[in-house]
Each structure stands twice: as C-alpha cells, then as structure tokens.
N, C-alpha and C. Protein backbone atom coordinates (compact mmCIF):
# COMPACT_ATOMS: atom_id res chain seq x y z
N UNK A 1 26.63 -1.28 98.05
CA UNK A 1 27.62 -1.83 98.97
C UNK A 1 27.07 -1.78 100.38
N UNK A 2 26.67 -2.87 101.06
CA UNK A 2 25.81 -2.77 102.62
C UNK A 2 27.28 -2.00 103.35
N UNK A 3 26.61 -2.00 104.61
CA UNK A 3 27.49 -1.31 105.41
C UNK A 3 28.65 -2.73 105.91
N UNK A 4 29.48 -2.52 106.14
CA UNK A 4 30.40 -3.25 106.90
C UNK A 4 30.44 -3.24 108.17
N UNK A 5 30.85 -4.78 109.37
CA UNK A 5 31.05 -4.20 110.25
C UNK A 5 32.24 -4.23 110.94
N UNK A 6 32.24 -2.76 111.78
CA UNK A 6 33.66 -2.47 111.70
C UNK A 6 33.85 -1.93 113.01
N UNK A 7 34.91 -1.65 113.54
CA UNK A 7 35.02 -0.92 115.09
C UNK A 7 35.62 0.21 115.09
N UNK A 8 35.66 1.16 115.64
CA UNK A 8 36.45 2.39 115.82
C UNK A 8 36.75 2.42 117.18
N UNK A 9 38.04 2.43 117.45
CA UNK A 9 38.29 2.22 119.10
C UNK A 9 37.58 1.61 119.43
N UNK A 10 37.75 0.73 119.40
CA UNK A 10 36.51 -0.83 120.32
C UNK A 10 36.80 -0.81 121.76
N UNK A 11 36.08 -1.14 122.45
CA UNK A 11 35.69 -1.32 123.66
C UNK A 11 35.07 -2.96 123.86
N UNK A 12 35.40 -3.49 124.79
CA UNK A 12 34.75 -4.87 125.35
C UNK A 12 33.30 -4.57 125.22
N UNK A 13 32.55 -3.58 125.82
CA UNK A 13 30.93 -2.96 125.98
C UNK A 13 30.37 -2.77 124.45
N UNK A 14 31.27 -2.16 123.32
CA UNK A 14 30.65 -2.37 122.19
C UNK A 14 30.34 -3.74 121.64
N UNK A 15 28.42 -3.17 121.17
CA UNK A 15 28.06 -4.13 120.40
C UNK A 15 27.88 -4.37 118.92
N UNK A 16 28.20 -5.11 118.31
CA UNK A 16 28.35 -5.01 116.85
C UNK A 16 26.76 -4.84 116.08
N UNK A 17 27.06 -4.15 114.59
CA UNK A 17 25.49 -3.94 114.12
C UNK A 17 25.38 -5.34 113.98
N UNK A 18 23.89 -5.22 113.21
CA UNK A 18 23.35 -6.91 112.52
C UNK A 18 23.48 -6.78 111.18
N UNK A 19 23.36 -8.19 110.99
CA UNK A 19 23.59 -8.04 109.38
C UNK A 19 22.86 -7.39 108.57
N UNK A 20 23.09 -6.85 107.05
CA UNK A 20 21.80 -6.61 106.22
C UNK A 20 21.36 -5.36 106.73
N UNK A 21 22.58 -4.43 106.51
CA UNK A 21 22.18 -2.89 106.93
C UNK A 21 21.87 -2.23 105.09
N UNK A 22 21.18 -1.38 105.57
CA UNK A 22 20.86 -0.54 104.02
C UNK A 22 22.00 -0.19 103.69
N UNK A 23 21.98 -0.58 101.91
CA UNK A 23 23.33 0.17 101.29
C UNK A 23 23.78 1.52 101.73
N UNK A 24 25.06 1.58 101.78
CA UNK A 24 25.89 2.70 102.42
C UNK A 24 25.17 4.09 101.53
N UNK A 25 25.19 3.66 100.19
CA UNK A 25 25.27 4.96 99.00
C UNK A 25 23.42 5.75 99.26
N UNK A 26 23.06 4.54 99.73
CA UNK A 26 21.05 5.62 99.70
C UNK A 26 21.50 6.22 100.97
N UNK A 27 22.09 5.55 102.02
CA UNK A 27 21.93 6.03 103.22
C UNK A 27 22.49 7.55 103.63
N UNK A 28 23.78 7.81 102.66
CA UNK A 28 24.76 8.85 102.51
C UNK A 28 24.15 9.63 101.32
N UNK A 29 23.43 8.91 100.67
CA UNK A 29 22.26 10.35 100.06
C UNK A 29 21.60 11.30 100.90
N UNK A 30 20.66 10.25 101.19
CA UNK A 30 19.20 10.55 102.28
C UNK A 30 19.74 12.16 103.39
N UNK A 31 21.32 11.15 104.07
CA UNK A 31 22.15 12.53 104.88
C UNK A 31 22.97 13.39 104.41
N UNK A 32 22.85 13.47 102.89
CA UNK A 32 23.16 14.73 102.12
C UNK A 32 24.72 15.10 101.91
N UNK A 33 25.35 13.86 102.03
CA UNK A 33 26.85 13.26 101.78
C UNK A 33 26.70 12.80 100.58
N UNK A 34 28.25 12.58 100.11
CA UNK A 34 28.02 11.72 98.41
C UNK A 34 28.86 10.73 98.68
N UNK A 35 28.96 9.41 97.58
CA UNK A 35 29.77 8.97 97.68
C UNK A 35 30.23 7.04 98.82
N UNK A 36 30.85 6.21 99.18
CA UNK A 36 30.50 5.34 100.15
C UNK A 36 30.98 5.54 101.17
N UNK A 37 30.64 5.06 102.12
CA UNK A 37 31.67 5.66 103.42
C UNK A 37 31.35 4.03 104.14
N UNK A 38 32.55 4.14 105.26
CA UNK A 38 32.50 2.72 106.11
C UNK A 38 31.52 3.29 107.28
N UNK A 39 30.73 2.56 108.11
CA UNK A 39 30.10 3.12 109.04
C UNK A 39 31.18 2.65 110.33
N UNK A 40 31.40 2.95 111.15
CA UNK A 40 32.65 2.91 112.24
C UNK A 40 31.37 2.75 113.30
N UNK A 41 31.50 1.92 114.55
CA UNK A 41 31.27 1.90 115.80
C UNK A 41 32.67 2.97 116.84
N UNK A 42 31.70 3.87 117.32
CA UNK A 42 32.39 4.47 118.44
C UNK A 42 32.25 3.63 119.41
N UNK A 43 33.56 4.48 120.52
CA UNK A 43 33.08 3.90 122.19
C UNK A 43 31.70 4.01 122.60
N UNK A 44 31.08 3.27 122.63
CA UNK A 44 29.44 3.47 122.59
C UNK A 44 29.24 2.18 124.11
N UNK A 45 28.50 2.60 124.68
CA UNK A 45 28.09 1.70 126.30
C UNK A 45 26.49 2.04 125.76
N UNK A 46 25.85 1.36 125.95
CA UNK A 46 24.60 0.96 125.97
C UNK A 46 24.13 0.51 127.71
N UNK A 47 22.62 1.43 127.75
CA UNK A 47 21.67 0.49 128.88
C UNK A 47 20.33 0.41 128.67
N UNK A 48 19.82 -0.15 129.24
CA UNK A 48 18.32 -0.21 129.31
C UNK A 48 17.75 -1.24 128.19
N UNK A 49 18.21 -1.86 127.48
CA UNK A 49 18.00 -2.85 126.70
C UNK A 49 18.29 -4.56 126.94
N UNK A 50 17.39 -5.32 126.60
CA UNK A 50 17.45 -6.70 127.09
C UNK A 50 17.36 -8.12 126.42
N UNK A 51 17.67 -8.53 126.31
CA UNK A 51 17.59 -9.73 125.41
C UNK A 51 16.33 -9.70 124.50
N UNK A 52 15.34 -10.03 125.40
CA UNK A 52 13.58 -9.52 124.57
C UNK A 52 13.39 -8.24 124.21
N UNK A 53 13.83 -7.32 124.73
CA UNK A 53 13.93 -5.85 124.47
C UNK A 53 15.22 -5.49 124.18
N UNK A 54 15.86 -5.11 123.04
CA UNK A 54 17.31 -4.81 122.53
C UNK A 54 16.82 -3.30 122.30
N UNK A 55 18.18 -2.24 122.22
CA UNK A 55 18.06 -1.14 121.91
C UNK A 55 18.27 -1.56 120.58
N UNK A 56 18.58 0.02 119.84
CA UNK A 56 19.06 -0.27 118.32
C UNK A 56 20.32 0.07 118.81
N UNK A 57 21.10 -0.37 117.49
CA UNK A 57 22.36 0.03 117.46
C UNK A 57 22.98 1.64 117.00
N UNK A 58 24.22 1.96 118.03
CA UNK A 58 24.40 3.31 117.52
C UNK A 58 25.74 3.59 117.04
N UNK A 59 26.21 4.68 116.02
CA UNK A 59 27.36 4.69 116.05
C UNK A 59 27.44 5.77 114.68
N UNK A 60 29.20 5.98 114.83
CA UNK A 60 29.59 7.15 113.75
C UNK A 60 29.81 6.90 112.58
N UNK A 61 29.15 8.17 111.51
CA UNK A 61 29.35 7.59 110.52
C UNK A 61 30.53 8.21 110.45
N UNK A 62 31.30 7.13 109.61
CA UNK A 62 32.58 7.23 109.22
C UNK A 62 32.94 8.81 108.02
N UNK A 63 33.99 9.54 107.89
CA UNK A 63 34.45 10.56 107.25
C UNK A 63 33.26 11.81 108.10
N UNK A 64 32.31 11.55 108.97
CA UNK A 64 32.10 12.89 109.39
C UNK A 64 31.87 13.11 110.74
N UNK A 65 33.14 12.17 111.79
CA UNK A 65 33.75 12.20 112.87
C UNK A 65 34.22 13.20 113.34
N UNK A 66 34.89 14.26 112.40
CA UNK A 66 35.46 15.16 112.90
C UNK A 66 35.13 16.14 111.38
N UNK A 67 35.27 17.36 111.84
CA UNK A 67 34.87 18.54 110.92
C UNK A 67 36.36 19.52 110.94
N UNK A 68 36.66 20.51 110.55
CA UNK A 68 37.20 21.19 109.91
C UNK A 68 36.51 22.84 109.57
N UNK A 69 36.74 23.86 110.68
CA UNK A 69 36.28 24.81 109.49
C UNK A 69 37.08 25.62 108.69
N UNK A 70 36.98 26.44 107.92
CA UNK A 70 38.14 27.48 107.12
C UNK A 70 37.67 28.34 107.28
N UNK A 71 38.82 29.42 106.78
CA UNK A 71 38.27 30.75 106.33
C UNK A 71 38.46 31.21 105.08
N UNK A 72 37.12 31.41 104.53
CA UNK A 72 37.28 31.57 103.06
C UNK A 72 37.32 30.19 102.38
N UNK A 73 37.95 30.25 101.50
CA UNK A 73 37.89 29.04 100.49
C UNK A 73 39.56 28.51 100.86
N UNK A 74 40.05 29.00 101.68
CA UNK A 74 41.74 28.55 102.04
C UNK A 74 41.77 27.16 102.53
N UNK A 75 42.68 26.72 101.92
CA UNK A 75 43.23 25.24 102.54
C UNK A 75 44.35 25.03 103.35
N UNK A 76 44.96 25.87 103.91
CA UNK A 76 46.44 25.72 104.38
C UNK A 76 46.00 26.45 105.72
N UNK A 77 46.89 25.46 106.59
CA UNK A 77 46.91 25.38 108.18
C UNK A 77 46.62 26.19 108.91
N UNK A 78 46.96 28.05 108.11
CA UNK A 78 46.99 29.28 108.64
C UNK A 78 45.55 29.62 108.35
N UNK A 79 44.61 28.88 107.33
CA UNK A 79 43.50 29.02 107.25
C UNK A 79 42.32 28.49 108.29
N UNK A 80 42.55 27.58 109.07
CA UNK A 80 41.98 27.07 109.68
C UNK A 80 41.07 27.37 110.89
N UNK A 81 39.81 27.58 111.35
CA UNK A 81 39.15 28.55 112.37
C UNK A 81 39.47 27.65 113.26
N UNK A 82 38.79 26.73 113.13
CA UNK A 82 38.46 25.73 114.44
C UNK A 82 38.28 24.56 113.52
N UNK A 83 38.20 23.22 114.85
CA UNK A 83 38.25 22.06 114.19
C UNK A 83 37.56 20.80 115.48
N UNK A 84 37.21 19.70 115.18
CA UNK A 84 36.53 19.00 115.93
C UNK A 84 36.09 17.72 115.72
N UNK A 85 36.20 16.93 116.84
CA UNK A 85 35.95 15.33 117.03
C UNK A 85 35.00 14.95 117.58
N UNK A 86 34.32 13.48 117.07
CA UNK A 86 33.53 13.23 118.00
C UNK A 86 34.12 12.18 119.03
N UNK A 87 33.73 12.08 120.37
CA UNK A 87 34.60 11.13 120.87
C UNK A 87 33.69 9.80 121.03
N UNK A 88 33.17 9.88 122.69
CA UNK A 88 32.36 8.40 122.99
C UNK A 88 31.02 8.59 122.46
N UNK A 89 29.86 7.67 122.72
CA UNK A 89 28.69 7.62 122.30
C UNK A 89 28.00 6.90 123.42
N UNK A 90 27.09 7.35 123.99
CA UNK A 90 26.04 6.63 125.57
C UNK A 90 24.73 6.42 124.92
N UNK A 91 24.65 5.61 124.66
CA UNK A 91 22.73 5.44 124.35
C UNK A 91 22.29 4.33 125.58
N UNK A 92 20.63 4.62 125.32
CA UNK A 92 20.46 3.96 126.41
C UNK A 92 18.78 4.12 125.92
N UNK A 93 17.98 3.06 125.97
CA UNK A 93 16.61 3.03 126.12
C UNK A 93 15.46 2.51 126.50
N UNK A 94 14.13 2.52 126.30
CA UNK A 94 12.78 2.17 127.23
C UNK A 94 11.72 1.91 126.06
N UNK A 95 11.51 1.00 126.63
CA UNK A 95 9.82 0.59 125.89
C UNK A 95 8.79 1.01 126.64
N UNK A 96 7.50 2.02 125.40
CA UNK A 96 6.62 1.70 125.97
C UNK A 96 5.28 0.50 125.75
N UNK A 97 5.43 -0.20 126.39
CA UNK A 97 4.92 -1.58 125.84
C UNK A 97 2.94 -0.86 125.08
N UNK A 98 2.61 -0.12 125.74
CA UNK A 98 1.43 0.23 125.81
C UNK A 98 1.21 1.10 124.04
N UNK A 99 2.23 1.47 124.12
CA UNK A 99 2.22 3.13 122.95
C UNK A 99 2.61 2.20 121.37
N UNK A 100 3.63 0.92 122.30
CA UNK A 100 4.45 0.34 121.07
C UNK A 100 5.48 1.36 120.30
N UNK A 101 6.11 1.68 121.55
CA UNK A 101 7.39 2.74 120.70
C UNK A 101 8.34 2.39 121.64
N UNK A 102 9.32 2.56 121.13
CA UNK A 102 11.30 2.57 121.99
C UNK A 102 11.37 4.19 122.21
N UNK A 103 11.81 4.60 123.38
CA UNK A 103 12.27 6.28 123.62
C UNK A 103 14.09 6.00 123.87
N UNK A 104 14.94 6.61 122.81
CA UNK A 104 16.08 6.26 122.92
C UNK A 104 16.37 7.71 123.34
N UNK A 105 17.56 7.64 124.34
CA UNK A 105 18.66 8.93 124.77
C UNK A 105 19.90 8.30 124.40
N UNK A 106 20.39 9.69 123.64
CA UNK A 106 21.70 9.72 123.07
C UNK A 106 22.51 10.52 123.81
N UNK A 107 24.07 9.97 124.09
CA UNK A 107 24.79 11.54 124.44
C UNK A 107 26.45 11.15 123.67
N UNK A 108 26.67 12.32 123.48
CA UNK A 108 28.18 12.00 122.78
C UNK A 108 29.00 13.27 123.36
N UNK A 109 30.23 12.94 123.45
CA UNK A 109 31.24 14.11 123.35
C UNK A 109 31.97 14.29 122.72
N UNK A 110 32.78 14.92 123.25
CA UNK A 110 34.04 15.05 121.90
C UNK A 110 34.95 16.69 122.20
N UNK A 111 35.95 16.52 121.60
CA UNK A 111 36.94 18.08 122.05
C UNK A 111 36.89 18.57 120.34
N UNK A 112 37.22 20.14 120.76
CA UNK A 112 37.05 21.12 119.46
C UNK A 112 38.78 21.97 119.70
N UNK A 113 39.41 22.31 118.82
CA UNK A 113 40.64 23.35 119.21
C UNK A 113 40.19 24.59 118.02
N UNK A 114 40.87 25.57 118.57
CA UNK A 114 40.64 27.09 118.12
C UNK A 114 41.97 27.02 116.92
N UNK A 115 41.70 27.71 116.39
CA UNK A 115 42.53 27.64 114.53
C UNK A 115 43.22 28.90 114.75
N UNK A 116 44.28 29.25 114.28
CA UNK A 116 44.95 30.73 113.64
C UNK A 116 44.05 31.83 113.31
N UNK A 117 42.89 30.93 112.65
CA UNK A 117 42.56 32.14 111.59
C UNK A 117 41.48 32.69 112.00
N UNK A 118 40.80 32.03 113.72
CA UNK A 118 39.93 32.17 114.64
C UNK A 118 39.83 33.81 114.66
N UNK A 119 38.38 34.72 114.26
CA UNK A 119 38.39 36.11 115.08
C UNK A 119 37.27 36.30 115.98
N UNK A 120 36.67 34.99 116.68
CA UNK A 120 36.24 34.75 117.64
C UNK A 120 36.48 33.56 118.51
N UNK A 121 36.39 33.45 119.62
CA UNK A 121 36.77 32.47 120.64
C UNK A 121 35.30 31.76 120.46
N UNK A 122 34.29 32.11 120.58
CA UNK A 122 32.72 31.51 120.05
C UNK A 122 32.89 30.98 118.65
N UNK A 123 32.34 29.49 118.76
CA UNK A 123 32.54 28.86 117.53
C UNK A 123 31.11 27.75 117.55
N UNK A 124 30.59 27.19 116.69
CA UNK A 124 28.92 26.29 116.30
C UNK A 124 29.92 25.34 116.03
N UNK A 125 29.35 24.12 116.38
CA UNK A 125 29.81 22.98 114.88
C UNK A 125 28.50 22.17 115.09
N UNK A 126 27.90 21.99 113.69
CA UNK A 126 26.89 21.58 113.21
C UNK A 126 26.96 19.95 113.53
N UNK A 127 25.93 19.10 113.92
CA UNK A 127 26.07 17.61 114.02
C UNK A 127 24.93 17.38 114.09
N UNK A 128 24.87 16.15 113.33
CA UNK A 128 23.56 15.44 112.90
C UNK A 128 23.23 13.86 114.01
N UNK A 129 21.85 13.28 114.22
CA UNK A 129 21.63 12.54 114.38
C UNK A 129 20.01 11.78 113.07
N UNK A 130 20.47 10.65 112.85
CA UNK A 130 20.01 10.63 111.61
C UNK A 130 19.13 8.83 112.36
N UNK A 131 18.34 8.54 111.59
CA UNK A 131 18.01 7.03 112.09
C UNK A 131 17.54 6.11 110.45
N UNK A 132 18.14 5.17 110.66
CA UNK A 132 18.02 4.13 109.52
C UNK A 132 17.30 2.91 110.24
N UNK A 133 16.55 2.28 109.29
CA UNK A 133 16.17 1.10 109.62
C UNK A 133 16.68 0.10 108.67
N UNK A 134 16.99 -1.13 109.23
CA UNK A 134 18.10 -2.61 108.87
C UNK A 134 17.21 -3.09 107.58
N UNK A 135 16.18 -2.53 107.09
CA UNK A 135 15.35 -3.12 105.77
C UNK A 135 14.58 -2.33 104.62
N UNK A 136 15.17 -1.25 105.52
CA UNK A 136 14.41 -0.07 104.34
C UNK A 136 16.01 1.21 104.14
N UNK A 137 15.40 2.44 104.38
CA UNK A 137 16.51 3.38 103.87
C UNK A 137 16.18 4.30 104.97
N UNK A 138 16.81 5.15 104.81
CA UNK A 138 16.94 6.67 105.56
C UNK A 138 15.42 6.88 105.93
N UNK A 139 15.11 6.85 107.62
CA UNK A 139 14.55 7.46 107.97
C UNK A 139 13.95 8.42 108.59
N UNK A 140 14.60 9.19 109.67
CA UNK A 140 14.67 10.51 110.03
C UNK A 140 16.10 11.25 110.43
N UNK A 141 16.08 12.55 110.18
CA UNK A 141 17.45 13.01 110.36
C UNK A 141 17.12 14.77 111.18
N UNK A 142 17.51 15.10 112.51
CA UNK A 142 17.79 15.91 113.12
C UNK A 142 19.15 16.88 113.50
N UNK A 143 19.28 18.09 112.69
CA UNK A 143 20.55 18.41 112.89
C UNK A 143 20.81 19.67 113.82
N UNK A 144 21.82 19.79 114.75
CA UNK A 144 22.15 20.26 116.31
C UNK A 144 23.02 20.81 116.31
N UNK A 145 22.91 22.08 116.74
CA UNK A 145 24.11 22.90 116.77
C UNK A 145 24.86 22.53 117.96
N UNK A 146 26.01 22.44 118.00
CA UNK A 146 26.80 22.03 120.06
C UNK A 146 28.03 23.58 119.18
N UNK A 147 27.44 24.64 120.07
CA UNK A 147 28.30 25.82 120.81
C UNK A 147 29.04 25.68 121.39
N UNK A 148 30.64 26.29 121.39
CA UNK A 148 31.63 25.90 121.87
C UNK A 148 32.30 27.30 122.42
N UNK A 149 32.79 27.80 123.41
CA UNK A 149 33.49 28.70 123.80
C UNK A 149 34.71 28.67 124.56
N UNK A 150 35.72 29.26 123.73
CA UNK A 150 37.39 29.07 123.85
C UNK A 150 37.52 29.76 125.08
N UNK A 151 37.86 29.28 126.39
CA UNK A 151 38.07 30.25 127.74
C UNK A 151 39.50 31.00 127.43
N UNK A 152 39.70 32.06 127.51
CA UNK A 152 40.59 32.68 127.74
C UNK A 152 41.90 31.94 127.94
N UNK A 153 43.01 32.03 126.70
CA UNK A 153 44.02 31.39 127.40
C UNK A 153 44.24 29.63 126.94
N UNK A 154 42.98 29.11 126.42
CA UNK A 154 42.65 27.84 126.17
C UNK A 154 42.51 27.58 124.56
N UNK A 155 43.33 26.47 124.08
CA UNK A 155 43.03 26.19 122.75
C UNK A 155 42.16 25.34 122.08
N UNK A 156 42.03 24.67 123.38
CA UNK A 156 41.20 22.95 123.19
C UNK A 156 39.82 23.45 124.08
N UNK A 157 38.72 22.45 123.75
CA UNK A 157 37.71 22.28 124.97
C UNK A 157 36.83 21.02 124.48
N UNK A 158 36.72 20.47 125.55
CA UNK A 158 35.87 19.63 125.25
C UNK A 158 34.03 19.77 125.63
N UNK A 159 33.26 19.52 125.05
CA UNK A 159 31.98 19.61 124.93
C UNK A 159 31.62 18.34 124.81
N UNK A 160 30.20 18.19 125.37
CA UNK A 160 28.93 17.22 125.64
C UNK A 160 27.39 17.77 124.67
N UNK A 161 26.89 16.68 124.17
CA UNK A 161 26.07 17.05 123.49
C UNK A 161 24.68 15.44 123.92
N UNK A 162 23.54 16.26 124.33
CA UNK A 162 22.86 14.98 124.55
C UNK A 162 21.37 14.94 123.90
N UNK A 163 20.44 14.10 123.48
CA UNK A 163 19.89 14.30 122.62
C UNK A 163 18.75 13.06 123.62
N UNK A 164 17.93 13.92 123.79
CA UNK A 164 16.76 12.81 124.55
C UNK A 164 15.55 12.74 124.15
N UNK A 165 14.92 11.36 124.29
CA UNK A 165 13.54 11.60 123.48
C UNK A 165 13.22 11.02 122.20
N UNK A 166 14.02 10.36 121.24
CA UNK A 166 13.86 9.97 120.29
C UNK A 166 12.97 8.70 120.32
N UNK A 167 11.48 8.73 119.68
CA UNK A 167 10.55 7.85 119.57
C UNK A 167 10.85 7.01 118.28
N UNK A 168 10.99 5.56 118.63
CA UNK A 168 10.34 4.82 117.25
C UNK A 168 9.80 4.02 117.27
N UNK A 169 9.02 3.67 116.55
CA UNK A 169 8.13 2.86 116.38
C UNK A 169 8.12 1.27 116.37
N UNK A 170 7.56 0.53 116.85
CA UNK A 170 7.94 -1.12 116.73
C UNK A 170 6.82 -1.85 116.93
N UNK A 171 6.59 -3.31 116.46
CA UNK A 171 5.53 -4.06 116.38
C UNK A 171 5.40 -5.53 115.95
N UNK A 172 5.05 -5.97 116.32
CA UNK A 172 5.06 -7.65 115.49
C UNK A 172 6.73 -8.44 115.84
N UNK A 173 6.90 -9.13 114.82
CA UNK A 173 8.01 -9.45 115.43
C UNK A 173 9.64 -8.75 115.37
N UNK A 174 9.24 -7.15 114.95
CA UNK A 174 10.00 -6.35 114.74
C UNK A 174 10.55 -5.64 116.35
N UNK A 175 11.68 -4.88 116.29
CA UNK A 175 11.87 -4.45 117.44
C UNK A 175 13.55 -3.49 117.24
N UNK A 176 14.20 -3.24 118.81
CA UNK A 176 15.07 -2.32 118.40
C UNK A 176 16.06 -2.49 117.48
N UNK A 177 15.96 -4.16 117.12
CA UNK A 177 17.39 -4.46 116.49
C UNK A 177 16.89 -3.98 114.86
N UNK A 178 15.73 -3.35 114.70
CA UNK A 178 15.92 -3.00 113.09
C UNK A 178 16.03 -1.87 112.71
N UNK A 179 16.46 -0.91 113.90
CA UNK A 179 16.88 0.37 113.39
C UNK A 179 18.69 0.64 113.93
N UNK A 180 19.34 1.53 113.16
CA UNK A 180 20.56 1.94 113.58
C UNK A 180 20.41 3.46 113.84
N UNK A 181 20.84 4.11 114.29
CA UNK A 181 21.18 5.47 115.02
C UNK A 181 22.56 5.91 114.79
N UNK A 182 22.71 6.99 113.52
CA UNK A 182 24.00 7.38 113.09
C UNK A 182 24.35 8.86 113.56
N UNK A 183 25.58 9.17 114.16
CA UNK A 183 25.63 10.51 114.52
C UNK A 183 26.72 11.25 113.71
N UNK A 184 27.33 12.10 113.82
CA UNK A 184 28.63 12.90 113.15
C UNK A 184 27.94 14.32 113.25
N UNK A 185 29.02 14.85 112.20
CA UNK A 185 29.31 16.39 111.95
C UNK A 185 28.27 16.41 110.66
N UNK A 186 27.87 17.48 110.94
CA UNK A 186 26.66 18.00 109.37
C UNK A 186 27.93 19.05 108.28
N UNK A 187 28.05 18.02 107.45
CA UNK A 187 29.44 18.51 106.85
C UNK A 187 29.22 19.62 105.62
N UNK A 188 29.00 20.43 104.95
CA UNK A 188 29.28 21.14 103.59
C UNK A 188 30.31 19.94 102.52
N UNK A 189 29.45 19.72 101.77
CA UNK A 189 30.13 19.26 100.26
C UNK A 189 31.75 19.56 100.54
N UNK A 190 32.14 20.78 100.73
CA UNK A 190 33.65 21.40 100.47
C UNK A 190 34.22 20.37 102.06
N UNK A 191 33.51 20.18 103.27
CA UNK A 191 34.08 20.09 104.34
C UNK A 191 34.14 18.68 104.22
N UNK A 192 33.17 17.70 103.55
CA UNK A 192 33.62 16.23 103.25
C UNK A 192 34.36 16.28 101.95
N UNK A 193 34.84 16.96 101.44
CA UNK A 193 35.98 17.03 100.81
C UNK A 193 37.00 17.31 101.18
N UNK A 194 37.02 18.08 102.08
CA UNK A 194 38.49 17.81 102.84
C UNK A 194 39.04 17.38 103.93
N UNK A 195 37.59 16.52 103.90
CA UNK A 195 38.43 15.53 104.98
C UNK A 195 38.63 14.53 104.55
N UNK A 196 37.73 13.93 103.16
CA UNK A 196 38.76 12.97 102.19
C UNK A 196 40.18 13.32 101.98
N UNK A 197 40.51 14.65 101.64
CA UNK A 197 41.88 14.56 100.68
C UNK A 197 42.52 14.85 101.81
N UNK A 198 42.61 15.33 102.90
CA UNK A 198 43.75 15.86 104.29
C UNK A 198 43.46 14.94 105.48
N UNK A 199 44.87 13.85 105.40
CA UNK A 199 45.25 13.38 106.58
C UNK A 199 44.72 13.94 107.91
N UNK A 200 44.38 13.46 108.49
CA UNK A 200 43.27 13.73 110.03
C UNK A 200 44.13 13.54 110.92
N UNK A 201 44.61 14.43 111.89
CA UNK A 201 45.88 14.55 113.06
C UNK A 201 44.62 14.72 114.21
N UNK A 202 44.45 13.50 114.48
CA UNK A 202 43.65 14.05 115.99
C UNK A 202 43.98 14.58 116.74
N UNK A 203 42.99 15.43 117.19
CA UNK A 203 43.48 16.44 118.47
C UNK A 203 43.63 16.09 119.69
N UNK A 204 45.06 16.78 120.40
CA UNK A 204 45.32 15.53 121.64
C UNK A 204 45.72 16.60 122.31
C-alpha cells in the first residue's frame, strides 16, 4: 500500500510529498513498527530549497506523533507517567554542489504533561528521525533522546528538539525530491499498541 497523501494540520507553507513513495509496510518494518500506517504532513515551513534545488520532503509518521508512557504493564489513566506530542516541523537545506550531497537541518517541537503515576519530574521520550528514498526502501534511521523537566508546580512543558547535519547523497538527474525525512516517537511494540486501541486527547 504506497503512502498516501495526506495533511495533518495543513498550513498554506506545506508542501505535499511526490508521488510513488515506498510501500508504507517495508517502510514501518525497516523503523521497527508493524503493521500500515498513513504518513501525515505536519506544520512543516521549509527554506533553502529552489526550484532546481528542492529540499526533500518532511513529515510525521502517522500513529507515532505522540507517545504515552506507563507504569508497569497498567492501562488506566492512574497509570500513566508522562505523555507527549509532536507539534511543528522546520527543515531547511544546502547543496554542496562540489561534494554532491544536500546537508538538511531539522527542528521540531512539541509539549509533554506529567502523569499521576510520575515519581520523577525528569522524564526521556525517545524520537526517531529516519530517511526514505521515493524508489527504494528504508534508508537511514537515527534515534534521540529530547529530556524533559517538569518545573515545580508545572504539568505541561513544551520542548524543542533540533537535528543538524544530515548528509545525502545526490547525482544525475536525481535530487532532493527523492528522499522523504520521517520523524515521531521511537515507540515499544506495547506503546504502538496503545495508541492504536486508546483514543488520543491532545494535550492543551
């Protein structure tokens, strides 16, 4: 099943993928998910890319937008540590005409809230940046811890996570438009399971 294309909170500035993306199911192997998922465009603003020079396209994969942690193997509300979204998405990139590579910078944010079952205000949530190309399958995947600390008094916080430096490769009449750039939460089997079966109340 190729990917679909689809918007998540659209923005006028978002740009849509291209056609003839790698099937959803290798791609959600490769990043150690099961199963199909829709790929969603975040609020994503793009710069540094140009008609002759295009960035690639970036955006969330769909079901691992937001994470969930527990405590223990519990499912109920009182179980819950912490929890978390991703919000916008900024890419932006450069050719080096000489090297024949694209250097892409990523940045995303997003807010986290503190759970009941929290016995620290210090909390990790794991997130991946992964890169596909529009004709082949899964090609590299980097996963990032973004540290979060509950201030005193505070349930919510929002965090920034930015990711600079990413080289790829290009040549001939190939270029940025044949890779995509997927981000989310680095989920546990159990944690994309429950965010299939439990309604998602974004945090506001």
């Amino acid at each position: 099943m190729p990917f679909p294309t689809v918007l998540r909170r659209p923005q006028a500035s978002v740009s849509r993928f291209p056609s003839g993306i790698a099937p959803a199911l290798l791609v959600l192997a490769a990043l150690g998910l099961s199963g199909c998922s829709w790929l969603g465009m975040s609020d994503e603003t793009k710069t540094g890319g140009t008609t002759q020079y295009p960035c690639p396209a970036v955006g969330v994969l769909n079901e691992t937008d937001h994470v969930t942690l527990l405590r223990g193997a519990g499912t109920d509300l009182t179980d819950v540590v912490a929890r978390a979204e991703i919000g916008k998405v900024v890419s932006k990139c450069s050719y080096n005409i000489d090297e024949a590579t694209i250097i892409v910078d990523i940045a995303f944010d997003g807010i986290a809230e503190i759970g009941p079952a929290a016995t620290s205000r210090d909390q990790t949530f794991n997130t991946f940046v992964a890169v596909t190309r529009r004709f082949n399958t899964f090609d590299k995947k980097q996963v990032y811890e973004v540290p979060v600390t509950f201030a005193p008094g505070q349930h919510q916080m929002r965090f920034v996570k930015t990711v600079d430096g990413t080289v790829l490769p290009y040549g001939g009449d190939a270029d940025g438009r044949i890779y995509q750039i997927l981000i989310g939460f680095q989920l546990t089997a159990e944690q994309l399971e429950y965010n299939r079966k439990v309604p998602y109340a974004p945090i506001r």
